[in-house]
Every structure is written in structure tokens, then in C-alpha cells.
Protein backbone atom coordinates (compact mmCIF):
# COMPACT_ATOMS: atom_id res chain seq x y z
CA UNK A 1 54.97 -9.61 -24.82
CA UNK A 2 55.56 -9.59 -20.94
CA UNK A 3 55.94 -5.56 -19.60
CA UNK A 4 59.59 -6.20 -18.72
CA UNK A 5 60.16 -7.51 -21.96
CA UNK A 6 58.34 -4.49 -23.71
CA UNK A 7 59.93 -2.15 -21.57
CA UNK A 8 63.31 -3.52 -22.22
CA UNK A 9 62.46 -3.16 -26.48
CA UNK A 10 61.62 0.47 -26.03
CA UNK A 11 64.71 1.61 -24.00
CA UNK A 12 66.97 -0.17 -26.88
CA UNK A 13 65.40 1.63 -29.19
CA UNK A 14 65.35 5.48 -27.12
CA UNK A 15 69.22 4.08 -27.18
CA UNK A 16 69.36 3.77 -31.30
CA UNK A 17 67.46 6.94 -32.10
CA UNK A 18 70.03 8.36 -29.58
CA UNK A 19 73.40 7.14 -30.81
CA UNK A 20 72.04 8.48 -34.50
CA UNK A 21 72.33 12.40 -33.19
CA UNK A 22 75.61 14.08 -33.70
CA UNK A 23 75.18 14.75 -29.79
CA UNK A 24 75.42 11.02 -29.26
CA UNK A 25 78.57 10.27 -26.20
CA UNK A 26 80.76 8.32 -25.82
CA UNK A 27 78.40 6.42 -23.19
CA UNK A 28 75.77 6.07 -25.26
CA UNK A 29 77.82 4.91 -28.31
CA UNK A 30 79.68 2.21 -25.70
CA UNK A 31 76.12 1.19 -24.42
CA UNK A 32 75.27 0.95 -28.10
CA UNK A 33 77.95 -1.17 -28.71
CA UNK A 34 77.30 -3.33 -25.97
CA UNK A 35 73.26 -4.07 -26.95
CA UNK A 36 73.95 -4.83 -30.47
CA UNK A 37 76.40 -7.54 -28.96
CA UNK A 38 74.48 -9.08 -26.36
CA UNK A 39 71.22 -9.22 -28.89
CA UNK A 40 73.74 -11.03 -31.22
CA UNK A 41 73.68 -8.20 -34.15
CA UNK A 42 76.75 -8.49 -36.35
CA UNK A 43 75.36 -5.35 -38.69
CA UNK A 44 74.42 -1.97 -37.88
CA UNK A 45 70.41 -1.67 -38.12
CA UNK A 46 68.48 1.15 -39.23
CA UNK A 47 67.08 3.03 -36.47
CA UNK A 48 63.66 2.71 -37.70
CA UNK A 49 63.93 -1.51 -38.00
CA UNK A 50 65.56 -1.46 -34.41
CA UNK A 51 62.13 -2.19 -32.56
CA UNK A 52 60.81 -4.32 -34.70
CA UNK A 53 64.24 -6.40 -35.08
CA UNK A 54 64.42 -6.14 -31.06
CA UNK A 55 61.58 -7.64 -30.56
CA UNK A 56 61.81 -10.89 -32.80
CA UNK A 57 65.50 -11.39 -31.27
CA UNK A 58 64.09 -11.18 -27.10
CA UNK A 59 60.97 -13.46 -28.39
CA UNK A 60 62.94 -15.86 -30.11
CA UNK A 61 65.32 -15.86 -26.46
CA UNK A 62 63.77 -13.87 -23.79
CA UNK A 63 66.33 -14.97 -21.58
CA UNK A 64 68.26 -11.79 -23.39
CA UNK A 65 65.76 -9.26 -21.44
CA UNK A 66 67.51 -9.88 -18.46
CA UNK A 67 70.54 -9.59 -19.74
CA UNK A 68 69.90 -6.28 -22.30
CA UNK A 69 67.61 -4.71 -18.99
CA UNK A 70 71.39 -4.33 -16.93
CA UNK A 71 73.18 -2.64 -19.81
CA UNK A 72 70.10 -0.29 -20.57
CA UNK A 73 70.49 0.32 -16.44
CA UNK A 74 73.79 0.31 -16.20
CA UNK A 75 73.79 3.06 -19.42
CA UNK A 76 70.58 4.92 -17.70
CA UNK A 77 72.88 4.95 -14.05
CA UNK A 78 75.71 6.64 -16.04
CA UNK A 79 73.81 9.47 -17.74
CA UNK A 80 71.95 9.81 -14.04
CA UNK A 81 68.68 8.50 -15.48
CA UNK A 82 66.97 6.16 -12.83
CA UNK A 83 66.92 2.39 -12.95
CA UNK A 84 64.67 -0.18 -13.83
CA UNK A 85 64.22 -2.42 -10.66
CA UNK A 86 65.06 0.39 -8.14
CA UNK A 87 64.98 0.01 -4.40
CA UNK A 88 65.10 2.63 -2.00
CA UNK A 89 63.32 6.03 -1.16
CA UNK A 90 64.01 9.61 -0.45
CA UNK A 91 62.53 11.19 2.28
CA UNK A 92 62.65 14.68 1.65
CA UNK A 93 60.83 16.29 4.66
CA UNK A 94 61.49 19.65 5.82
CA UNK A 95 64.24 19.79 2.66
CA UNK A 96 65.26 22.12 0.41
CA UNK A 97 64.50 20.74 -3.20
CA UNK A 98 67.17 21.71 -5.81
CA UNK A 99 68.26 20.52 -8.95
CA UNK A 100 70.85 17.89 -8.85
CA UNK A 101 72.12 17.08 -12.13
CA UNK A 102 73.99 13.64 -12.95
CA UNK A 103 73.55 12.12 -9.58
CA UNK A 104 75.86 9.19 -8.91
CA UNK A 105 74.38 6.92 -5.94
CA UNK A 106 76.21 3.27 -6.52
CA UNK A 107 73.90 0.88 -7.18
CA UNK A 108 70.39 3.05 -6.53
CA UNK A 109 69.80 1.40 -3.24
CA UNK A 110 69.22 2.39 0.15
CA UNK A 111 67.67 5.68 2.08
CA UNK A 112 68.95 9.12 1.17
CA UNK A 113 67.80 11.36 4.33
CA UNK A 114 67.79 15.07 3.78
């Protein structure tokens, strides 16, 4: 299995352990929702199956990756987790570091300057 492709198996199932908790949001249900679709799953799968069914449904059509890698990144840029793919840096000379918690920056692209 390619590293994109592996990488894409493990985030969707991080996302099925997480929609299991009783802390689980409406974002991650929705994103939930949206990867069981895409991968073409009509019934709910157990948590523990999820890798192993993941990874039989992007071999038998890894076109999917691409497709399942945007909602996992679309999901990760709404809960401020950072993107698969990103471009961009931060130069943070002569800053002040602080916690910044659920950072929105568009798309993840560009130069932040601070």
C-alpha cells in the first residue's frame, strides 16, 4: 500500500474510533457521514473492522484516496488540525509564541508573517 493510501486508511479510522465517543460533534459525525458514503458503505461498521474494511475498499479503487484524503482534510481544517498536502510556512522570528486554538486560515496556503 502506497503512503498516501496508508495514511488516508488510518485517518478514517482516528475518524470511527472518534464518532464512537459520546464527545463525538457534530463535525465529526457529518465527516463520518460523508466517508462511509464516498467509500460506498451502506451499513454502519464496527469500529474495530473499519481499517481492515478501509483498506480492501481503497485497494479494490484507489482512485477513492483522493477523494476520502479531501474530506479527512476538509474535517481536519474544521477542528483546526493541519492538512495533508499543506503549502506554506510561518516565519515566526522575533514573535511571541502563544497558543492559538482552532485556527481558521482558508485553504492552509500562503505566508503568515508575525
Amino acid at each position: 500500500m502506497d503512503p498516501v493510501t496508508a495514511a488516508v486508511v488510518t485517518a478514517v479510522t482516528q475518524i470511527a474510533i472518534e464518532v464512537t465517543k459520546e464527545t463525538a460533534t457534530h463535525v465529526t459525525k457529518a465527516a463520518w457521514k460523508k466517508l462511509k458514503d464516498a467509500l460506498g458503505w451502506t451499513v454502519e461498521p464496527a469500529a474495530a473492522d473499519v481499517q481492515a474494511l478501509a483498506e480492501r475498499t481503497l485497494a479494490a479503487n484507489p482512485a477513492l484516496a483522493t477523494q476520502v484524503q479531501q474530506i479527512i482534510n476538509d474535517y481536519r481544517q474544521q477542528v483546526g488540525s493541519v492538512n495533508v498536502g499543506t503549502v506554506g510556512s510561518i516565519n515566526l522570528a522575533g514573535a511571541t509564541v502563544g497558543t492559538v486554538k482552532q485556527p481558521n486560515i482558508g485553504q492552509n496556503s500562503g505566508t503568515i508573517n508575525l
